[in-house]
C-alpha atoms as a PDB file:
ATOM      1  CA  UNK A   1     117.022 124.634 103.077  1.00  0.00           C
ATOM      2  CA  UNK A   2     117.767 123.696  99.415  1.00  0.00           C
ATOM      3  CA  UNK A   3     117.559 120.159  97.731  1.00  0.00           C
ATOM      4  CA  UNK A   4     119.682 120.427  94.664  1.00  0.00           C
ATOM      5  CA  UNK A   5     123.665 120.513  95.574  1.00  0.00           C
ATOM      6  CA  UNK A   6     127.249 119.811  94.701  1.00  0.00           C
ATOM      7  CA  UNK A   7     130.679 120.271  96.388  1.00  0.00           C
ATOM      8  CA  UNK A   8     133.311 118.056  97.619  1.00  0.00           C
ATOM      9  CA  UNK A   9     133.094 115.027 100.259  1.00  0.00           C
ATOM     10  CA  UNK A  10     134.642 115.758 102.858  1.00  0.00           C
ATOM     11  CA  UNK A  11     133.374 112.428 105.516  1.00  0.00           C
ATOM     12  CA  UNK A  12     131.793 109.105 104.790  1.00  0.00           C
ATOM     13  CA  UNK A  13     130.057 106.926 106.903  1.00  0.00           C
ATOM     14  CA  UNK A  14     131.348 103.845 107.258  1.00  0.00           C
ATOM     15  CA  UNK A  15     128.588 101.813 105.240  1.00  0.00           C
ATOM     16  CA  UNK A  16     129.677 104.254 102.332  1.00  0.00           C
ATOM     17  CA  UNK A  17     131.146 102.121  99.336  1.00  0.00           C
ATOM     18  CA  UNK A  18     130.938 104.545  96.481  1.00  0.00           C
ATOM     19  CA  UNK A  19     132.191 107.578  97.666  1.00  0.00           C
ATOM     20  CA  UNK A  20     135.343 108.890  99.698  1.00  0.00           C
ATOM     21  CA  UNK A  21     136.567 112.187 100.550  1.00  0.00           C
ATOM     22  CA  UNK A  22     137.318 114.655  97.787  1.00  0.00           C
ATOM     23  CA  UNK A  23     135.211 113.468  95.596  1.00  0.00           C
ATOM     24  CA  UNK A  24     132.973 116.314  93.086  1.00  0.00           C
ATOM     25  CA  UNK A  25     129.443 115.396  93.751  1.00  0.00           C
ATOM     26  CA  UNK A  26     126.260 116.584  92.752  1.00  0.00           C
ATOM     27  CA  UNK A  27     122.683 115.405  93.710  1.00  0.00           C
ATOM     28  CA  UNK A  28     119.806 115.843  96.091  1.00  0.00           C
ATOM     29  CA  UNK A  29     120.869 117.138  99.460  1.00  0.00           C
ATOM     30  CA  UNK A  30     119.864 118.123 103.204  1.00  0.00           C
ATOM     31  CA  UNK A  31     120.522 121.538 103.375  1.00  0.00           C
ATOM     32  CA  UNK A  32     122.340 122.303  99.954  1.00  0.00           C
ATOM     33  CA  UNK A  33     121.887 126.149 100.795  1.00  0.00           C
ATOM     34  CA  UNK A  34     124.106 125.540 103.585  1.00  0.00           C
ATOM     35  CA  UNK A  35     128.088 125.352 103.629  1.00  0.00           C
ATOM     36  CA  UNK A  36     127.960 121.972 104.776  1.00  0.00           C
ATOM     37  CA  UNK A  37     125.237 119.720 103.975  1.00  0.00           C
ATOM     38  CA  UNK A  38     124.435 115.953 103.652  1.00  0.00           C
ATOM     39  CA  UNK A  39     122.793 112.964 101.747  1.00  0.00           C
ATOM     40  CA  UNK A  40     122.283 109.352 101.146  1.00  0.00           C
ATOM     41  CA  UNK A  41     124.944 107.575  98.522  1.00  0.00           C
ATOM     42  CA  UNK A  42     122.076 106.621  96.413  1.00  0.00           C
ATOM     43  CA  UNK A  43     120.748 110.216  95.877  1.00  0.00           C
ATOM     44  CA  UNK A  44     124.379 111.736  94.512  1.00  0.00           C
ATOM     45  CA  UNK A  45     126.599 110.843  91.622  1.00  0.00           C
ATOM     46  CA  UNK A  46     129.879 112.055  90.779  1.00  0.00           C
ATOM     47  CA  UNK A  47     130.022 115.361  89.041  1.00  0.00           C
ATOM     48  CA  UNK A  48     130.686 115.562  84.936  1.00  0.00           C
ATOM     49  CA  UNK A  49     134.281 116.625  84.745  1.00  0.00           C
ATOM     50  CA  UNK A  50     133.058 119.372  82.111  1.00  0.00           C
ATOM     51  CA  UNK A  51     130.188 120.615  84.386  1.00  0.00           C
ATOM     52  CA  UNK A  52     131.012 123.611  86.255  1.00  0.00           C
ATOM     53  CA  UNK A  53     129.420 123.254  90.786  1.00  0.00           C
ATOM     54  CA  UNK A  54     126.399 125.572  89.700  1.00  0.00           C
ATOM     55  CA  UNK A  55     125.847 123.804  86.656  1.00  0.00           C
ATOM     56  CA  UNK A  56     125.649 120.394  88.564  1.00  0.00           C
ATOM     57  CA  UNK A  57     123.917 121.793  90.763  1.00  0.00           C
ATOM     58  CA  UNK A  58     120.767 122.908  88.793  1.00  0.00           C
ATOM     59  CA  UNK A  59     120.288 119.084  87.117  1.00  0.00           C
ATOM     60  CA  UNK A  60     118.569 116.710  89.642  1.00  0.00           C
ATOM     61  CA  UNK A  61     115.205 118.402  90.261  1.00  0.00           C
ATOM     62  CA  UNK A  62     115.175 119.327  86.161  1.00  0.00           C
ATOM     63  CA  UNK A  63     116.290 115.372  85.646  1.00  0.00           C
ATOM     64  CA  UNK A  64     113.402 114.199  87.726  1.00  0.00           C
ATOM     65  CA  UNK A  65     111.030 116.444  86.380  1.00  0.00           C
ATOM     66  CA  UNK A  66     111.411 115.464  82.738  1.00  0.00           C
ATOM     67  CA  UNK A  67     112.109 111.703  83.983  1.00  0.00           C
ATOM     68  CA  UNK A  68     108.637 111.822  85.727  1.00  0.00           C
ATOM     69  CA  UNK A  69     106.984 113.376  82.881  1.00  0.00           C
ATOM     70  CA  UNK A  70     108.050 111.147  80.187  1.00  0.00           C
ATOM     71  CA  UNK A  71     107.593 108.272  82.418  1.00  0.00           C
ATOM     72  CA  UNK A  72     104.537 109.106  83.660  1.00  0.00           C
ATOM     73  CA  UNK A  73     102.570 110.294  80.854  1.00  0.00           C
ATOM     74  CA  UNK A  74      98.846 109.561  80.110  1.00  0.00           C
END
């Protein structure tokens, strides 16, 4: 369960370029509910230094929703 996340990498895949362990991400995630969870390079970006875990946490499904509302407008 969960979508939004942040937390700390802890492995990479070996196709990974952006990213390396103990790095503060936050984005869209498989299981973000869950003490470990996992996600594509393209769907995460490194955390604001001035952003608290929670508060990075509660920005990509707000983001998209305003992105997809001012984008997608009649």
């Amino acid at each position: 369960l969960g979508g939004d996340g942040s937390g700390i990498v802890t492995r990479v895949g070996d196709s990974v370029t952006d990213f390396k362990p103990g790095d503060y991400v936050f984005g869209l995630m498989s299981g973000a509910l869950a003490r470990k969870a996992y996600s594509l390079q393209d769907l995460i970006a490194l955390k604001p230094i001035n952003f608290s875990f929670e508060e990075a946490a509660a920005l990509p499904s707000v983001f998209l929703t305003a992105y997809y509302a001012f984008t997608r407008s009649a």
